[in-house]
PDB file of N, CA and C in Angstrom:
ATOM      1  N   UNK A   1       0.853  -1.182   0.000  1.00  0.00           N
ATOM      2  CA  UNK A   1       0.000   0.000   0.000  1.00  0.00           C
ATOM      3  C   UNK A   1       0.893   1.238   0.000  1.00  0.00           C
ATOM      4  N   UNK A   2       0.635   2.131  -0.444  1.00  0.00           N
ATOM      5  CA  UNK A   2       1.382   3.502  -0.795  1.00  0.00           C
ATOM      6  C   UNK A   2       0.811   4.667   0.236  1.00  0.00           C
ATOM      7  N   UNK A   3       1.493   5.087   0.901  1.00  0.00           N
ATOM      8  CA  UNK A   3       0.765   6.251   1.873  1.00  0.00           C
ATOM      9  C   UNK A   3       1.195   7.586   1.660  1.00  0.00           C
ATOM     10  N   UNK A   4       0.668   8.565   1.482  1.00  0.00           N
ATOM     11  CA  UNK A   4       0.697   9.914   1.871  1.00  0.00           C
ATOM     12  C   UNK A   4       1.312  10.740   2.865  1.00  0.00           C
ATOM     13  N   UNK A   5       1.590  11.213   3.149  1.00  0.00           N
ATOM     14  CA  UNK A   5       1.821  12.298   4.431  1.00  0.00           C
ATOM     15  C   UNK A   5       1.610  13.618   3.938  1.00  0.00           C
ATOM     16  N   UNK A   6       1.027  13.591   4.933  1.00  0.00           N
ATOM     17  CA  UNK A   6       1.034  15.451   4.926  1.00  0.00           C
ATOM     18  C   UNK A   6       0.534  16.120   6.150  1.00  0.00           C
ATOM     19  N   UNK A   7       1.907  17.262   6.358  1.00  0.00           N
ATOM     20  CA  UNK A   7       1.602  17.602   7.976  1.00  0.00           C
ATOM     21  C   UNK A   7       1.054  19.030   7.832  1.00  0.00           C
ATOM     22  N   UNK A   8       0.747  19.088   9.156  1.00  0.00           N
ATOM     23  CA  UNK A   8       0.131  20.653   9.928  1.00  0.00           C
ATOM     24  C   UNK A   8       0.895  20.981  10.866  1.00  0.00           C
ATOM     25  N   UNK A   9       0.461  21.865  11.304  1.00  0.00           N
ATOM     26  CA  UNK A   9       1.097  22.919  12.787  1.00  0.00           C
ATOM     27  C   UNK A   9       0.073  21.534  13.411  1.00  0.00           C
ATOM     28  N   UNK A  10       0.187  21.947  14.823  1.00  0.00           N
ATOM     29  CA  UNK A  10      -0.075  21.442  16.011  1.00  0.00           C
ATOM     30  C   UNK A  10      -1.486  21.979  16.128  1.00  0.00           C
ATOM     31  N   UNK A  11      -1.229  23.525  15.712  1.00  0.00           N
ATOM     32  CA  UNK A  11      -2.695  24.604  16.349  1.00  0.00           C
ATOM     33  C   UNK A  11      -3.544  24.269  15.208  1.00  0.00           C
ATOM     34  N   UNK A  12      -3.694  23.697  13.989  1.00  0.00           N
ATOM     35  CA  UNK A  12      -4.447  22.742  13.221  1.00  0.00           C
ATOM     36  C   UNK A  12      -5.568  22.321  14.016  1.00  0.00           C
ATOM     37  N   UNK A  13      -5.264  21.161  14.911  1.00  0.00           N
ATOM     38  CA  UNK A  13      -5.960  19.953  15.411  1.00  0.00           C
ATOM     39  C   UNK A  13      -6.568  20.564  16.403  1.00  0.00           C
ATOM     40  N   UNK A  14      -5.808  22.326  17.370  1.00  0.00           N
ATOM     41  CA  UNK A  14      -6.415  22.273  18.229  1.00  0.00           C
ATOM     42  C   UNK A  14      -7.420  23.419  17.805  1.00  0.00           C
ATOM     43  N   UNK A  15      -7.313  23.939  16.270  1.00  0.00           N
ATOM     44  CA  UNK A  15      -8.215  24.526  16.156  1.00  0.00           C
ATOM     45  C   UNK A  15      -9.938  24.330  15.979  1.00  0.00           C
ATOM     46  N   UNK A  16      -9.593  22.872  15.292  1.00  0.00           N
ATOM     47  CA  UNK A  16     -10.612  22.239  14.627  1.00  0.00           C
ATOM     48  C   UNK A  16     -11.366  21.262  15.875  1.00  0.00           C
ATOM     49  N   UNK A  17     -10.195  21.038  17.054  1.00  0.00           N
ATOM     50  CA  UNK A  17     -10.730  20.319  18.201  1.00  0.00           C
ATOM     51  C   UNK A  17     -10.744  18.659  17.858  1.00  0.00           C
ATOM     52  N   UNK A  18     -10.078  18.801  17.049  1.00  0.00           N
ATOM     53  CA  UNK A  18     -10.134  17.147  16.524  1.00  0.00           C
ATOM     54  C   UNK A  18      -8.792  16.630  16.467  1.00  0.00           C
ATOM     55  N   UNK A  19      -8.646  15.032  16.591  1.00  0.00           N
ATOM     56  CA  UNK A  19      -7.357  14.634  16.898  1.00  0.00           C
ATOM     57  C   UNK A  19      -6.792  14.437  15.075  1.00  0.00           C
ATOM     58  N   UNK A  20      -5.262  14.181  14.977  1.00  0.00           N
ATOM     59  CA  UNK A  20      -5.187  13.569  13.805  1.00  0.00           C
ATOM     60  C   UNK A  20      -5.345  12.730  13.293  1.00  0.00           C
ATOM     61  N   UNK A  21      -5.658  11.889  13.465  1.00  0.00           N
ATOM     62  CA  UNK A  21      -6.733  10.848  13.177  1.00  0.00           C
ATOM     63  C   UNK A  21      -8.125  10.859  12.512  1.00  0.00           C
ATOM     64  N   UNK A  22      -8.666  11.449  13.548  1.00  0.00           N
ATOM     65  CA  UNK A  22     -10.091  12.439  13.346  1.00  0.00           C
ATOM     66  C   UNK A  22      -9.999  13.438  11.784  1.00  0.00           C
ATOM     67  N   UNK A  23      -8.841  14.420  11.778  1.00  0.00           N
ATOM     68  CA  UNK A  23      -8.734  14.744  10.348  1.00  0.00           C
ATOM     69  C   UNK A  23      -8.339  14.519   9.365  1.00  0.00           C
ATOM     70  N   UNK A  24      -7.573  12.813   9.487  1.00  0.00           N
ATOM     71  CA  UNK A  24      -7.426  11.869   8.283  1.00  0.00           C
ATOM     72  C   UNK A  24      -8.088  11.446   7.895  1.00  0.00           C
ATOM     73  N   UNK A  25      -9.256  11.029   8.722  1.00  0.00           N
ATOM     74  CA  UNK A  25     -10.151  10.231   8.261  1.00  0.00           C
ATOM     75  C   UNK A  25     -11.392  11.427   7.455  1.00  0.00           C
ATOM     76  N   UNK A  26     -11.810  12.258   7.996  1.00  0.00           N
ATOM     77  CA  UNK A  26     -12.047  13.344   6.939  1.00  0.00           C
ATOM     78  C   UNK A  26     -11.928  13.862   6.210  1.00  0.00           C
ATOM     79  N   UNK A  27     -10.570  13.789   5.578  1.00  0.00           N
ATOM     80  CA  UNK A  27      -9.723  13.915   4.815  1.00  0.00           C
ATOM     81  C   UNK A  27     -10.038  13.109   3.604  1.00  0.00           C
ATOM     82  N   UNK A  28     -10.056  11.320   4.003  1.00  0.00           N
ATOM     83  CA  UNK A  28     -10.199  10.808   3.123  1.00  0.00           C
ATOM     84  C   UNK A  28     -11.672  10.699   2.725  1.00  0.00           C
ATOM     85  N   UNK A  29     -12.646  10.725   3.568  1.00  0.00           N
ATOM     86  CA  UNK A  29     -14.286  10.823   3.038  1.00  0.00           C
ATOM     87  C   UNK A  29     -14.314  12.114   1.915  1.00  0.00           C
ATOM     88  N   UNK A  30     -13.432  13.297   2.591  1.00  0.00           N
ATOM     89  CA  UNK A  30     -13.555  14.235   1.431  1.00  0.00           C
ATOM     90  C   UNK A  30     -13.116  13.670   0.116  1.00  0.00           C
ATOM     91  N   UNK A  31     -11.967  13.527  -0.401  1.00  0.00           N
ATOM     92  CA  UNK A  31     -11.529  13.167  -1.479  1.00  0.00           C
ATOM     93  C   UNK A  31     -12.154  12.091  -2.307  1.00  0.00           C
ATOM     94  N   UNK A  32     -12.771  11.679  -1.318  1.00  0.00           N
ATOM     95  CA  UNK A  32     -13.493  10.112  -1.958  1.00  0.00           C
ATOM     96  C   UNK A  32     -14.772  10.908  -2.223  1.00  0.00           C
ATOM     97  N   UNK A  33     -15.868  11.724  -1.889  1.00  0.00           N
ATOM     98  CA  UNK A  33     -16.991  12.407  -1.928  1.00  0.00           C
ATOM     99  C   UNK A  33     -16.348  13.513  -3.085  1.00  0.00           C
ATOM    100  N   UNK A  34     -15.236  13.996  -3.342  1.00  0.00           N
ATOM    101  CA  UNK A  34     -14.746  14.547  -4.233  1.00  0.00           C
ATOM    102  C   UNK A  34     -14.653  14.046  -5.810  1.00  0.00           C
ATOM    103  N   UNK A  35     -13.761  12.846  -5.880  1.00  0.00           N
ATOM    104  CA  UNK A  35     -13.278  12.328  -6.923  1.00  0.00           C
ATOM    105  C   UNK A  35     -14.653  11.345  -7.412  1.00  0.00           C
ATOM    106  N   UNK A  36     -15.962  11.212  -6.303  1.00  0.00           N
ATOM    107  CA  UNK A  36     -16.809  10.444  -7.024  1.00  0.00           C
ATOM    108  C   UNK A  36     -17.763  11.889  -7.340  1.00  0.00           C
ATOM    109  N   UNK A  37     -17.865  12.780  -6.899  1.00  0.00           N
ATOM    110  CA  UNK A  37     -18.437  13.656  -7.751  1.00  0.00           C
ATOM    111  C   UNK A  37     -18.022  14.119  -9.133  1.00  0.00           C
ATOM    112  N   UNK A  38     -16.858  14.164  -8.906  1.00  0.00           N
ATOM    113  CA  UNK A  38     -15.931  14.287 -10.657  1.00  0.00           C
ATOM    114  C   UNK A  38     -15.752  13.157 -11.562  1.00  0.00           C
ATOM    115  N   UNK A  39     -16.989  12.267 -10.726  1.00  0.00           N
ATOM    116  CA  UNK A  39     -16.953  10.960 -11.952  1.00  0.00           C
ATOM    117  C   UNK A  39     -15.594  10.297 -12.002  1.00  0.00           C
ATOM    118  N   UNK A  40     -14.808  10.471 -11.147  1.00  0.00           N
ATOM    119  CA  UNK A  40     -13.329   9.641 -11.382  1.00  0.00           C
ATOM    120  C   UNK A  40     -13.267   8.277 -10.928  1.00  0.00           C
ATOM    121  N   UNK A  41     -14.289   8.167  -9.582  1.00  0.00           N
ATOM    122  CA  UNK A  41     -14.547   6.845  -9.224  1.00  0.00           C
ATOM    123  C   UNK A  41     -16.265   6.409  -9.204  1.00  0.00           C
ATOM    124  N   UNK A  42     -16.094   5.180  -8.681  1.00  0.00           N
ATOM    125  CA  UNK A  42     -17.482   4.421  -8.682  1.00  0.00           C
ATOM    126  C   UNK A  42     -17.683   4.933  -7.323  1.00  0.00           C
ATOM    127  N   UNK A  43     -18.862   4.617  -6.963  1.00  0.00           N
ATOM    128  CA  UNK A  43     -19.384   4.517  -5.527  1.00  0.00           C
ATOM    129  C   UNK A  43     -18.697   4.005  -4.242  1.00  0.00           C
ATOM    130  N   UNK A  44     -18.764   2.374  -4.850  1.00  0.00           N
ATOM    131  CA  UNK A  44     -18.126   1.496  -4.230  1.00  0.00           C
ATOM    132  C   UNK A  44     -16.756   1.325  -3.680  1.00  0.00           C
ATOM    133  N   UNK A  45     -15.923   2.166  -4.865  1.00  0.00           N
ATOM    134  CA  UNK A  45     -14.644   2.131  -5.119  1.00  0.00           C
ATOM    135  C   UNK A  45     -14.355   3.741  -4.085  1.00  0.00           C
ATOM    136  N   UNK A  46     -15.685   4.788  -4.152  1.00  0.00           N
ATOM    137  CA  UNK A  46     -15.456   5.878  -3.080  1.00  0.00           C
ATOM    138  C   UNK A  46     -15.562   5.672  -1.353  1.00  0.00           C
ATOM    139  N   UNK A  47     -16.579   4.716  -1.087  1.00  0.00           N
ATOM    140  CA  UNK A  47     -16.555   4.500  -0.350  1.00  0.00           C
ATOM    141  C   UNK A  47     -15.471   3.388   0.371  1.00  0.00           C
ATOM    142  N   UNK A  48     -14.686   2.451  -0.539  1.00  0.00           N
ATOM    143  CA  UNK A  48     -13.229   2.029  -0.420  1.00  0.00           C
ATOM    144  C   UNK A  48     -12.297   2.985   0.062  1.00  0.00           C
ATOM    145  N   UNK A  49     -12.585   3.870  -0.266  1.00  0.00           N
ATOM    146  CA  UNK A  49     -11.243   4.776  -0.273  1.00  0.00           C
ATOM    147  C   UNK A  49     -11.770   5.714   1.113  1.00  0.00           C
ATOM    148  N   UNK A  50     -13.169   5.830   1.635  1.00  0.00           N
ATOM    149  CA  UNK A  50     -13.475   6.673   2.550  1.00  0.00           C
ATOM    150  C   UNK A  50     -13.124   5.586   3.953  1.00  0.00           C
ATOM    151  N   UNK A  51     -13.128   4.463   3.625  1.00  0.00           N
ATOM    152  CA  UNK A  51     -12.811   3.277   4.717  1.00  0.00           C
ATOM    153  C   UNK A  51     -14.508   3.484   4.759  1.00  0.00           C
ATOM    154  N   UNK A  52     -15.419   3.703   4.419  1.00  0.00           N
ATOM    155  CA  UNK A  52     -17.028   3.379   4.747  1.00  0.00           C
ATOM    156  C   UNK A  52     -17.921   2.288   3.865  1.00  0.00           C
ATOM    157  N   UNK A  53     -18.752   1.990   5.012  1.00  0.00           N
ATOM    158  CA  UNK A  53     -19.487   1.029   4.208  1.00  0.00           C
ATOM    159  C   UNK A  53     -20.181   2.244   3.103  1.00  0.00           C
ATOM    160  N   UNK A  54     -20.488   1.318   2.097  1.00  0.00           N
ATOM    161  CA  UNK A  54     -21.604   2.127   0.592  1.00  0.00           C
ATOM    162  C   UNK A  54     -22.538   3.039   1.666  1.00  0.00           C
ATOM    163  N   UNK A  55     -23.368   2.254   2.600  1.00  0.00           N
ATOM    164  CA  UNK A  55     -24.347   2.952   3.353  1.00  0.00           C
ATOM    165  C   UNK A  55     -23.869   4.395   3.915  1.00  0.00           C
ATOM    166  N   UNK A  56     -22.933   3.998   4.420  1.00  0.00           N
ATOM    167  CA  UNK A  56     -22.305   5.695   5.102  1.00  0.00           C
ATOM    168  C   UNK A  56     -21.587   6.070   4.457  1.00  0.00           C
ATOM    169  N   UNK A  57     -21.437   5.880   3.377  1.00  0.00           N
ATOM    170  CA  UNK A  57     -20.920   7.091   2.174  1.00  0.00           C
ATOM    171  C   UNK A  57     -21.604   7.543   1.823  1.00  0.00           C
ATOM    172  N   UNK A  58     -23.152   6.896   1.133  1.00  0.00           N
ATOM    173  CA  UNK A  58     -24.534   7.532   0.641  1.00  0.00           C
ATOM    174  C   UNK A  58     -24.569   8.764   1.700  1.00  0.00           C
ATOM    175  N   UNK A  59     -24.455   8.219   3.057  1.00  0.00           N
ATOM    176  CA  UNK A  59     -24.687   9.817   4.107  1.00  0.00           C
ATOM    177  C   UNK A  59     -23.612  10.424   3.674  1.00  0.00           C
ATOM    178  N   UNK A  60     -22.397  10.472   3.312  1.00  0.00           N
ATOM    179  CA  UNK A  60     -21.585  11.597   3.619  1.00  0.00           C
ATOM    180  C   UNK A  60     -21.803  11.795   2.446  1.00  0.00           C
ATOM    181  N   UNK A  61     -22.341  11.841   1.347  1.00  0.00           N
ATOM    182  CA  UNK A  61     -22.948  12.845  -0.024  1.00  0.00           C
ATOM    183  C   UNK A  61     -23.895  13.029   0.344  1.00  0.00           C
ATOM    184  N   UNK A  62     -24.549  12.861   0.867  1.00  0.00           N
ATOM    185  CA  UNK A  62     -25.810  13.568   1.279  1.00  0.00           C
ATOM    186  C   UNK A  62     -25.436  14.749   2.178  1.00  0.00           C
ATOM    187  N   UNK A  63     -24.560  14.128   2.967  1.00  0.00           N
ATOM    188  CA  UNK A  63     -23.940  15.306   3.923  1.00  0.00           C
ATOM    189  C   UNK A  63     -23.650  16.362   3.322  1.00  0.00           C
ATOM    190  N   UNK A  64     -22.703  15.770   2.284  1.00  0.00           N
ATOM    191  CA  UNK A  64     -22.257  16.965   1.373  1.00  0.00           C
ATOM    192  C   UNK A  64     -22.615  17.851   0.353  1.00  0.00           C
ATOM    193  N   UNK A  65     -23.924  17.020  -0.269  1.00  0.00           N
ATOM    194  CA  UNK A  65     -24.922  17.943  -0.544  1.00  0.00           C
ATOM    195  C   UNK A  65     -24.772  17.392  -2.191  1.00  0.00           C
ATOM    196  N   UNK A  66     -23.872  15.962  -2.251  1.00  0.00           N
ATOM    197  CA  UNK A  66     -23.243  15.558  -3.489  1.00  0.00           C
ATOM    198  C   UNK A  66     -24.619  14.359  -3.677  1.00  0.00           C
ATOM    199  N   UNK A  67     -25.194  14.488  -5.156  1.00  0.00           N
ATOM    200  CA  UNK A  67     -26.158  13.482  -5.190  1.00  0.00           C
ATOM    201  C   UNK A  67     -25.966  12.353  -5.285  1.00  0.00           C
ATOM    202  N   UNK A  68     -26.553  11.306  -4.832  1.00  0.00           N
ATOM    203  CA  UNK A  68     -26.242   9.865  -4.680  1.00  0.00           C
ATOM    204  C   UNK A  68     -25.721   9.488  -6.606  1.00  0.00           C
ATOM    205  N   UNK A  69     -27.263   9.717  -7.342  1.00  0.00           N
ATOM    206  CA  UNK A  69     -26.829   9.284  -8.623  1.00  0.00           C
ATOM    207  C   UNK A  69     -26.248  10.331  -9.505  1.00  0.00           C
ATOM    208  N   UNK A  70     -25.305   9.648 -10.441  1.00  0.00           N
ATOM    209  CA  UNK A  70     -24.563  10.678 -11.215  1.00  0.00           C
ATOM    210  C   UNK A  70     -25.835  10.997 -12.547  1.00  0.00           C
ATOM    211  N   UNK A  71     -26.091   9.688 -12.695  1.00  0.00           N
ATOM    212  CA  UNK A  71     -26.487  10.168 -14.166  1.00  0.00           C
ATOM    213  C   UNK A  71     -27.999  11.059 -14.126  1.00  0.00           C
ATOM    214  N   UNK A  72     -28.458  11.607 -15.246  1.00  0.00           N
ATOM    215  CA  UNK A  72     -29.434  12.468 -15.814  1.00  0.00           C
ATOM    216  C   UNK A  72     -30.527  11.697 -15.729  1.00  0.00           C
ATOM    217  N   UNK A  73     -31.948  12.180 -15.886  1.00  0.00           N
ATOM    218  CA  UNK A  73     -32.611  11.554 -16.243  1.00  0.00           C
ATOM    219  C   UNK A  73     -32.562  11.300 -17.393  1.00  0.00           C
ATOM    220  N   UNK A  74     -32.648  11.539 -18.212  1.00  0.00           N
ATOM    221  CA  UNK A  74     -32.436  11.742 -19.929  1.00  0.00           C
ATOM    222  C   UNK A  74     -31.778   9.712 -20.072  1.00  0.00           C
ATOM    223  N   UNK A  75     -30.519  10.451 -18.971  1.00  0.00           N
ATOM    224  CA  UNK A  75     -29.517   9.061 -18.909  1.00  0.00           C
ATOM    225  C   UNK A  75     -30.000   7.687 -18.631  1.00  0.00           C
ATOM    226  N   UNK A  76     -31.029   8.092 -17.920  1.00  0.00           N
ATOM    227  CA  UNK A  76     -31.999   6.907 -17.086  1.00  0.00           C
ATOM    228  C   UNK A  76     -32.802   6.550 -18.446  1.00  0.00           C
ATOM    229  N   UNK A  77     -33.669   7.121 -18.644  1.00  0.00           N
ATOM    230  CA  UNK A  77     -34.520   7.038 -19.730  1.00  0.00           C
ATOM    231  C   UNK A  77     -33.945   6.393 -21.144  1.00  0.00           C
ATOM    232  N   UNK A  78     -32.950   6.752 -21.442  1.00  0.00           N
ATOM    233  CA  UNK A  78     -31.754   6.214 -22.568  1.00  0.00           C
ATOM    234  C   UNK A  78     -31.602   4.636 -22.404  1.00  0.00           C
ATOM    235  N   UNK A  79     -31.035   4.273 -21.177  1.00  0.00           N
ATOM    236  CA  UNK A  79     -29.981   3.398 -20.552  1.00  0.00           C
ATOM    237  C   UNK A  79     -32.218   1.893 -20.351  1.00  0.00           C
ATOM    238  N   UNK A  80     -32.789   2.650 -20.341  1.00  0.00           N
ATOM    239  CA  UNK A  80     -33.982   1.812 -20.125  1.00  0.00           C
ATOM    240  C   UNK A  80     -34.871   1.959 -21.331  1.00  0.00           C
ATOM    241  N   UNK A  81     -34.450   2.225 -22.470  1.00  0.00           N
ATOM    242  CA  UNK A  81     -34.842   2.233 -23.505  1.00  0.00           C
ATOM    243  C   UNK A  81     -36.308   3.045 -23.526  1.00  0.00           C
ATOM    244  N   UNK A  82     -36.517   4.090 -23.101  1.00  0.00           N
ATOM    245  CA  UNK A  82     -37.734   5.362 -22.824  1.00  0.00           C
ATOM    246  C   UNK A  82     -37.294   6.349 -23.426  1.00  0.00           C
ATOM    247  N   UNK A  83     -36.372   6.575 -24.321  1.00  0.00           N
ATOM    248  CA  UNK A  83     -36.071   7.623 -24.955  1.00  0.00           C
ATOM    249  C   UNK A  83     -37.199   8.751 -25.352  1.00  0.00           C
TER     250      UNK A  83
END
């Protein structure tokens, strides 16, 4: 596995009141709620990367205000032959 680092000040953690831990793991729900809004990943594969089950990723786009489904209706309608 390949890891990251990336540091802060100290007054970071005590600004936010959260441990580092606490803002890794937020960290990664963001990016994963990120890169599946930009269509870069699947769902499944976002919520892999958030360490969450599918179920509590659906909440943290919801949280985030990111819609569960990507595609259009148009897309729906296409993809089910309702054109």
């Amino acid at each position: 596995m390949t890891q990251v680092h990336v540091d802060f000040e100290t007054d970071v953690f005590t600004a936010l009141r959260k441990s580092p831990q606490e803002v890794a793991q937020e960290m990664r729900v963001g990016i994963a709620v990120l890169w599946y809004a930009r269509g870069l990943v699947s769902q499944g594969k976002a919520a892999e990367i958030a360490g969450l089950s599918r179920a509590a990723f659906l909440d943290a786009l919801a949280a985030s205000g990111v819609p569960a489904c990507q595609e259009t209706i148009e897309e729906i309608r296409e993809a089910l032959g309702h054109a």
